[in-house]
Protein backbone atom coordinates (compact mmCIF):
# COMPACT_ATOMS: atom_id res chain seq x y z
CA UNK A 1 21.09 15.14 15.16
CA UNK A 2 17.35 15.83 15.25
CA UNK A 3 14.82 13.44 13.07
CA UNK A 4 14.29 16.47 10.64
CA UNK A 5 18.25 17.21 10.03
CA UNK A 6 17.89 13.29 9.53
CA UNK A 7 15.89 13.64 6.83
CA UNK A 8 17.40 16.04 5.05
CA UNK A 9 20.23 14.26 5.35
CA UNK A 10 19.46 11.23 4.13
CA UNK A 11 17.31 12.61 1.50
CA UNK A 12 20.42 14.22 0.19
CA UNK A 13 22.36 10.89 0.27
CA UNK A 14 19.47 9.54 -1.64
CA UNK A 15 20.02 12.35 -4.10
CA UNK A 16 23.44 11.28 -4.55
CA UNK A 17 23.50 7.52 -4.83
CA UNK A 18 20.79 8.46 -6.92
CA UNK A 19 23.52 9.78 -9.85
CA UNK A 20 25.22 6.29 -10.07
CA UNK A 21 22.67 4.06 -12.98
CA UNK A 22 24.33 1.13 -11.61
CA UNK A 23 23.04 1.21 -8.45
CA UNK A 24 20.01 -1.58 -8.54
CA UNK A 25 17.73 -2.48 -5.19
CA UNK A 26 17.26 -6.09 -4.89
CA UNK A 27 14.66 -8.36 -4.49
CA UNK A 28 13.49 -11.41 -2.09
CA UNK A 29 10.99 -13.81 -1.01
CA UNK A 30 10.53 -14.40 2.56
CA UNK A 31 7.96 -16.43 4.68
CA UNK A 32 7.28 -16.68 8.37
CA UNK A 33 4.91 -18.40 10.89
CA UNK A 34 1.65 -16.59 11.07
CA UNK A 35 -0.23 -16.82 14.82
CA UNK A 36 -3.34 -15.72 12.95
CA UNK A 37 -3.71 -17.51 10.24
CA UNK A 38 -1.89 -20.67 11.95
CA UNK A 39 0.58 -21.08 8.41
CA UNK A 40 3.45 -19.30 6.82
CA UNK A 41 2.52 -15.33 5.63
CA UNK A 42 4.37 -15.09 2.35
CA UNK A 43 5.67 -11.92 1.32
CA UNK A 44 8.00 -10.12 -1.32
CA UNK A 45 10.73 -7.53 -0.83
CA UNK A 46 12.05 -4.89 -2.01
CA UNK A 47 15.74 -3.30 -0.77
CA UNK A 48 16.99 -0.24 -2.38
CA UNK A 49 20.31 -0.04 -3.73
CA UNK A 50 22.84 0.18 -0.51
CA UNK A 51 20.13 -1.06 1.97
CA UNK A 52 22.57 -3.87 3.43
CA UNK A 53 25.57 -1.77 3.86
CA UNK A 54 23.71 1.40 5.20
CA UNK A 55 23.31 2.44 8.69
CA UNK A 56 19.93 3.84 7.89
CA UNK A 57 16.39 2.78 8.98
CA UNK A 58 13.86 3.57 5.99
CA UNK A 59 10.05 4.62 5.28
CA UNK A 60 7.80 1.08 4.24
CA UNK A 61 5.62 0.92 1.46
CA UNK A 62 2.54 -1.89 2.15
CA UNK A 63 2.18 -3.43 -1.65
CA UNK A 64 -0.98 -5.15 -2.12
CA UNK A 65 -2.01 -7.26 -5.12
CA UNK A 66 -5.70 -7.97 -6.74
CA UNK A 67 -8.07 -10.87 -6.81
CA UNK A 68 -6.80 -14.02 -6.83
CA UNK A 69 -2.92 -12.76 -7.36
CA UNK A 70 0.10 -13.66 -5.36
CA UNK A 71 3.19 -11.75 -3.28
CA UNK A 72 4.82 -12.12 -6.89
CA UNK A 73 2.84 -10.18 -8.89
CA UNK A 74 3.90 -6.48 -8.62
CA UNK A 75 7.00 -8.01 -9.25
CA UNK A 76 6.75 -10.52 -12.37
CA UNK A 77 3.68 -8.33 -13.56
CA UNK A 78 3.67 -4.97 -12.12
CA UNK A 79 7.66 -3.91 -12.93
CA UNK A 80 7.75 -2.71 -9.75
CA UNK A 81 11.86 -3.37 -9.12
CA UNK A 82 12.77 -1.20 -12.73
CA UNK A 83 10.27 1.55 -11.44
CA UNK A 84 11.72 1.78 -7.78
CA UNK A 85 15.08 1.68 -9.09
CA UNK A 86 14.62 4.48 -11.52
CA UNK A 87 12.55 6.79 -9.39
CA UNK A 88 15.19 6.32 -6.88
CA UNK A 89 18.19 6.83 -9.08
CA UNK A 90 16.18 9.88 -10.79
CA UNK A 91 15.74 11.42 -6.72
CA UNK A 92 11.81 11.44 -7.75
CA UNK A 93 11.50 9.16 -4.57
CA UNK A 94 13.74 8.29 -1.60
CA UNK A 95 15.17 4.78 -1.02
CA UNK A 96 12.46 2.78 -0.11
CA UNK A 97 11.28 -0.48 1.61
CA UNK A 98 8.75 -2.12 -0.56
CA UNK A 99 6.73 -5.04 1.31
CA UNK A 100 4.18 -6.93 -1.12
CA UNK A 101 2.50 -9.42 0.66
CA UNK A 102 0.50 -12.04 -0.36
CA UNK A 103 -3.54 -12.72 0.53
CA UNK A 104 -6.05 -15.61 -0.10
CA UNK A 105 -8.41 -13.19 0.93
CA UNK A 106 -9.75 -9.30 -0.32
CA UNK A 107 -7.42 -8.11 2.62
CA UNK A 108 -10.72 -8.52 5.08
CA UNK A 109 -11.12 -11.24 7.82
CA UNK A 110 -13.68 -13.27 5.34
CA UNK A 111 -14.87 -16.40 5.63
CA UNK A 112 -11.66 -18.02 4.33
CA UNK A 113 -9.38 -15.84 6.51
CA UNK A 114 -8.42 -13.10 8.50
CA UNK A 115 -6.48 -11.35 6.17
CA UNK A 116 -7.09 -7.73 7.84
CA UNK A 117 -6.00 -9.46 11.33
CA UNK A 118 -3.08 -10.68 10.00
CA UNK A 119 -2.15 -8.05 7.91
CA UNK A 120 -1.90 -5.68 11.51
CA UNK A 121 -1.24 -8.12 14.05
CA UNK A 122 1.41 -10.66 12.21
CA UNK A 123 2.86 -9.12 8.53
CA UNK A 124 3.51 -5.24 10.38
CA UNK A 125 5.43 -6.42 13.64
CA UNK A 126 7.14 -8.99 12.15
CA UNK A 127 8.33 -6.29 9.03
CA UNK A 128 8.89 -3.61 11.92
CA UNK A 129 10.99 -6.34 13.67
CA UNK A 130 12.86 -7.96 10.64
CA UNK A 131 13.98 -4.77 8.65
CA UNK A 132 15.76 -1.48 9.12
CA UNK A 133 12.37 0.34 8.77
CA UNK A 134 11.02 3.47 10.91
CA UNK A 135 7.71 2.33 12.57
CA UNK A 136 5.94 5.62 12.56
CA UNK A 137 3.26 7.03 10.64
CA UNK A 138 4.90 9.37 8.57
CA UNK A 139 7.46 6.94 7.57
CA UNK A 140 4.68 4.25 6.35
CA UNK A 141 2.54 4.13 2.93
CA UNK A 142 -0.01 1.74 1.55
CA UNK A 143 -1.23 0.93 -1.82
CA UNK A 144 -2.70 -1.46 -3.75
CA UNK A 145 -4.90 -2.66 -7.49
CA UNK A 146 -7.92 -3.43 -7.56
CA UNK A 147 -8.85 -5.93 -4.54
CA UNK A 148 -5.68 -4.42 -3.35
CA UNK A 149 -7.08 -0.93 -3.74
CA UNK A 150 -9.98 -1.94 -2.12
CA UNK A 151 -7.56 -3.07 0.85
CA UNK A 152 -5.42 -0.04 0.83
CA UNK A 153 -8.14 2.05 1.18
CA UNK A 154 -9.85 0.30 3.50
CA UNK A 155 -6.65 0.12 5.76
CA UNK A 156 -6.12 3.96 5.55
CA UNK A 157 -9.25 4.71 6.59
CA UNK A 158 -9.72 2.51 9.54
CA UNK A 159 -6.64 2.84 10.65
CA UNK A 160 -5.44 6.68 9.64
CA UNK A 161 -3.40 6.96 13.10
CA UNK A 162 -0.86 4.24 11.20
CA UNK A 163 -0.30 5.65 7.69
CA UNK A 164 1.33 8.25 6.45
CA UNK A 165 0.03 7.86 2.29
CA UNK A 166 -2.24 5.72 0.62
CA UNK A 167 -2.79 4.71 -3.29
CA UNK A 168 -5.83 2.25 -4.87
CA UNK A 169 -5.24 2.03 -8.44
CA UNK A 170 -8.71 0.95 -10.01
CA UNK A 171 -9.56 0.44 -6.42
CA UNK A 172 -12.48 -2.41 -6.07
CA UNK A 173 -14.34 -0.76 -3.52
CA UNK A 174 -17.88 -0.95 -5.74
CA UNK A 175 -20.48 0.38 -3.86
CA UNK A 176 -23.24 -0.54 -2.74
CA UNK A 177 -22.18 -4.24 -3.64
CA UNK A 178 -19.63 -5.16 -6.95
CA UNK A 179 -20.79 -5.64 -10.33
CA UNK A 180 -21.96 -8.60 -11.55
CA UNK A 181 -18.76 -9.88 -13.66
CA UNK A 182 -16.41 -8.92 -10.26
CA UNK A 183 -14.60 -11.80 -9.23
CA UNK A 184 -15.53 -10.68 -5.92
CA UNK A 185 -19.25 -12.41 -6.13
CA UNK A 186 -16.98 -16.28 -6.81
CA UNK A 187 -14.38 -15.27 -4.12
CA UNK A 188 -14.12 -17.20 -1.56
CA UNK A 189 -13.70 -14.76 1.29
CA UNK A 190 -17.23 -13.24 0.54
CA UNK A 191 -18.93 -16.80 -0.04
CA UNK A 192 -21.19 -17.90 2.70
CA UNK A 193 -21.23 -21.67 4.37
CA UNK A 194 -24.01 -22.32 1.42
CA UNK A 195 -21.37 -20.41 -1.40
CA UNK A 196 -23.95 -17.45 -1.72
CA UNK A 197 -22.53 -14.14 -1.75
CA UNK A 198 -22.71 -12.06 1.44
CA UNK A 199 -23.87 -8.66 0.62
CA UNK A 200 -24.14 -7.40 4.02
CA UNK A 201 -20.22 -8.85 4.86
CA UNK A 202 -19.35 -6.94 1.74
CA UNK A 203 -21.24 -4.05 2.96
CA UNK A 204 -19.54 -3.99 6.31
CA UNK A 205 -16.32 -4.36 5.27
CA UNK A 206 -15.90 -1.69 2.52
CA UNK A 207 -14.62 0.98 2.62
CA UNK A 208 -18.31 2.92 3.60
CA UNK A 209 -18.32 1.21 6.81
CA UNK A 210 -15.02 3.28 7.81
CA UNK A 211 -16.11 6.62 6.21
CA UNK A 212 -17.88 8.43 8.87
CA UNK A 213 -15.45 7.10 11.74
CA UNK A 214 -12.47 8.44 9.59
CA UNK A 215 -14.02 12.02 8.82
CA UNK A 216 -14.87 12.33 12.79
CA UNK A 217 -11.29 11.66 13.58
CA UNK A 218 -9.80 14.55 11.82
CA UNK A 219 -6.44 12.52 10.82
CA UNK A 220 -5.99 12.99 7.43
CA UNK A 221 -4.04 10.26 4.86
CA UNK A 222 -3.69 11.90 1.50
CA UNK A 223 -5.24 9.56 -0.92
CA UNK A 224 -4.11 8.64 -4.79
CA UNK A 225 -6.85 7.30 -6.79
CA UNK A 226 -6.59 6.01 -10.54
CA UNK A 227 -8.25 3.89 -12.52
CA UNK A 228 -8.74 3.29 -16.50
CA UNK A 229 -11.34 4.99 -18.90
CA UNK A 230 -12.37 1.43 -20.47
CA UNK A 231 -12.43 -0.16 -17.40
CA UNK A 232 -14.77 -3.32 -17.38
CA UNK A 233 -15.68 -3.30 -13.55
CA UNK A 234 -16.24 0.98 -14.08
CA UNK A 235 -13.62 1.57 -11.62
CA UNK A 236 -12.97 4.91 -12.76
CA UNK A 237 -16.91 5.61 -11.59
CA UNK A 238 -16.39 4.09 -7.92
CA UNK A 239 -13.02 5.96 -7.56
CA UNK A 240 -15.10 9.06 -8.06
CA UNK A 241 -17.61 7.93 -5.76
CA UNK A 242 -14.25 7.75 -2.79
CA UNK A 243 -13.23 10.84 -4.09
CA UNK A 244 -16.42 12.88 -3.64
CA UNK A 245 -16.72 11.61 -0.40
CA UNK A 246 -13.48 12.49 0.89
CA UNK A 247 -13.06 15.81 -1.22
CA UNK A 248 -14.71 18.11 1.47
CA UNK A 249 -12.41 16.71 4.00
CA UNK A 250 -9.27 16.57 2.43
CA UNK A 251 -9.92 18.61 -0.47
CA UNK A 252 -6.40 18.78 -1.95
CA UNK A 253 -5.05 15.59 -0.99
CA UNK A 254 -7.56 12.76 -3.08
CA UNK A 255 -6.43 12.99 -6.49
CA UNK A 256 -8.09 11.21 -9.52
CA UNK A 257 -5.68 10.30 -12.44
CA UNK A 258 -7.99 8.58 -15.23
CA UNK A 259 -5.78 6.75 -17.34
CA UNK A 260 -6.86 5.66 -21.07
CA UNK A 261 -7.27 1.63 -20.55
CA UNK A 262 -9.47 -1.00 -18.64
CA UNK A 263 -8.52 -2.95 -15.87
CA UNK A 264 -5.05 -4.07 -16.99
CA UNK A 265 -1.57 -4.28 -15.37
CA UNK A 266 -0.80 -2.05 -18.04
CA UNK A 267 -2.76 0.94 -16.69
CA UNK A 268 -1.46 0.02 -13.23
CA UNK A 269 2.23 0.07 -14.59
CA UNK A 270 1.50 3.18 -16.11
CA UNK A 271 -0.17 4.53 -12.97
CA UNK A 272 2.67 3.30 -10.35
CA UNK A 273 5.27 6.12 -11.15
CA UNK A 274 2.65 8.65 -10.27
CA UNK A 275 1.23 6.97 -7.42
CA UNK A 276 4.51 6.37 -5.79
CA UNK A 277 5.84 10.15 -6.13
CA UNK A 278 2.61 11.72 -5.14
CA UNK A 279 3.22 9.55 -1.92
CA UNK A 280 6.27 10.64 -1.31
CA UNK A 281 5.70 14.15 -1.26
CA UNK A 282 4.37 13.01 2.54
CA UNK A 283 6.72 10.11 3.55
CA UNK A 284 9.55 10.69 4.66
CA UNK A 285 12.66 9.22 3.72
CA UNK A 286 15.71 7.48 5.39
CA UNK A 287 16.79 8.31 9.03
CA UNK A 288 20.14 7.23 10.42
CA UNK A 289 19.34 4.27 12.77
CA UNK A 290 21.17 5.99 15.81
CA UNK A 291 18.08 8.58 15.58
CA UNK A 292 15.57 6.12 16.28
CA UNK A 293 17.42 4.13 19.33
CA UNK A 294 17.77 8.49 20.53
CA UNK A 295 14.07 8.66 19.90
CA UNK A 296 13.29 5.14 21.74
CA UNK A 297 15.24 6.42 24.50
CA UNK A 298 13.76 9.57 24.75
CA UNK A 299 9.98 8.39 24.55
């Protein structure tokens, strides 16, 4: 069977479990021993419904939270689990690995810790390693809120050869430095050995520094952008700002939802569904796990 009859395949199966409203995904809390960060890397999980009895390896969705949140929020806050579960059972997206990880930092290597490094080099490999997931491009997506916009989009374009799909809801990527009420001027990965602000660490590690590097390459990650109309940070402006940048290079693939709201899980509940199906429309869904040890043995 070739990768593409795969998908269809699967995609189909999806279809059909889909019918069945029992059918619930399930999730868990993991930790493991992180080389870079020299502690445990917590994370959250998400399984679809059939995950443990399937012979299937699945696409990954990357889950990141804001400011000063947790691994538990998309969960607890977000309603993640009820809004996989239905856009699976409704065939709107296909099963799914959701990974939501959590981050002391803005998902940059700060001055409290290497968040991007770890992010790459420990929480990918050791997901890739732990779960039936396909580690290719097409088959991984990441998203985020706020801070976790701000990392999303900052991971997409620096590193464009590894994702398939992106989303930053209300992303935080202010430019050229965040507004005064962000919690980003009193967070600690940004606050310098005399707890000043580093403008120029903020500067280099937005999402500006990866702009012309991305647009050179020519790889292109389709891009979902929301953010609130009452938003208090005036995400909806900065969103535009990544949007008009992009736009000429990706013209049909960096959408701009503005939602009516501020800068509220309730906007970002809102804004999941649409984020997560205009996503999918470029991941691909589940392959059966015989394809990939054919494709491993062919490459």
């Amino acid at each position: 069977m070739t990768i593409s009859h795969a998908i269809r395949f699967c995609l189909g199966l999806g279809l059909l479990l889909g019918t069945t409203p029992a059918l619930a995904g399930e999730v868990t809390h993991h930790r493991f021993h992180s080389t870079v960060l020299e502690r445990d890397y917590a994370y959250t999980l998400y399984l679809p419904a059939g995950y443990r009895e399937s012979n299937l390896a699945y696409p990954v969705l990357y889950l990141l939270h804001g400011s000063f949140g947790s691994e538990s929020d998309w969960v607890e806050r977000g309603a993640l689990k009820e809004t996989a579960d239905r856009l699976i059972r409704q065939g709107v997206i296909p099963p799914v690995v959701i990974v939501m990880p959590g981050s002391e930092s803005w998902w940059i290597d700060g001055y409290n810790q290497a968040a991007r490094t770890a992010f790459f080099d420990d929480l990918v490999p050791r997901v890739e390693a732990t779960w039936q997931v396909v580690p290719q491009r097409e088959w991984r997506g990441v998203a985020g809120l706020s801070a976790g916009g701000y990392g999303s989009l900052n991971f997409a374009l620096e590193r464009p050869e590894l994702f398939g799909a992106a989303a930053a809801l209300s992303p935080a990527s202010y430019h050229p430095r965040p507004p005064a009420n962000s919690s980003a001027n009193r967070h600690p990965a940004f606050l310098d050995d005399n707890g000043q602000f580093d403008t120029d660490l903020w500067q280099r590690r937005n999402y500006t520094a990866h702009l012309d590097r991305y647009l050179e390459r020519g790889i292109v990650v389709p891009l979902y952008l929301s953010a609130g109309n009452r938003d208090v940070y005036n995400a909806e402006h900065h969103a535009r700002l990544v949007r008009q940048a992009l736009k000429h290079h990706q013209p049909d693939l960096v959408p701009l939802d503005v939602l009516g709201g501020g800068h509220t899980w309730r906007v970002w509940r809102a804004s999941l569904p649409s984020a997560l199906e205009w996503m999918f429309q470029f991941l691909q869904g589940p392959v059966p796990l015989e394809t990939l040890a054919q494709q491993d043995a062919a490459g």
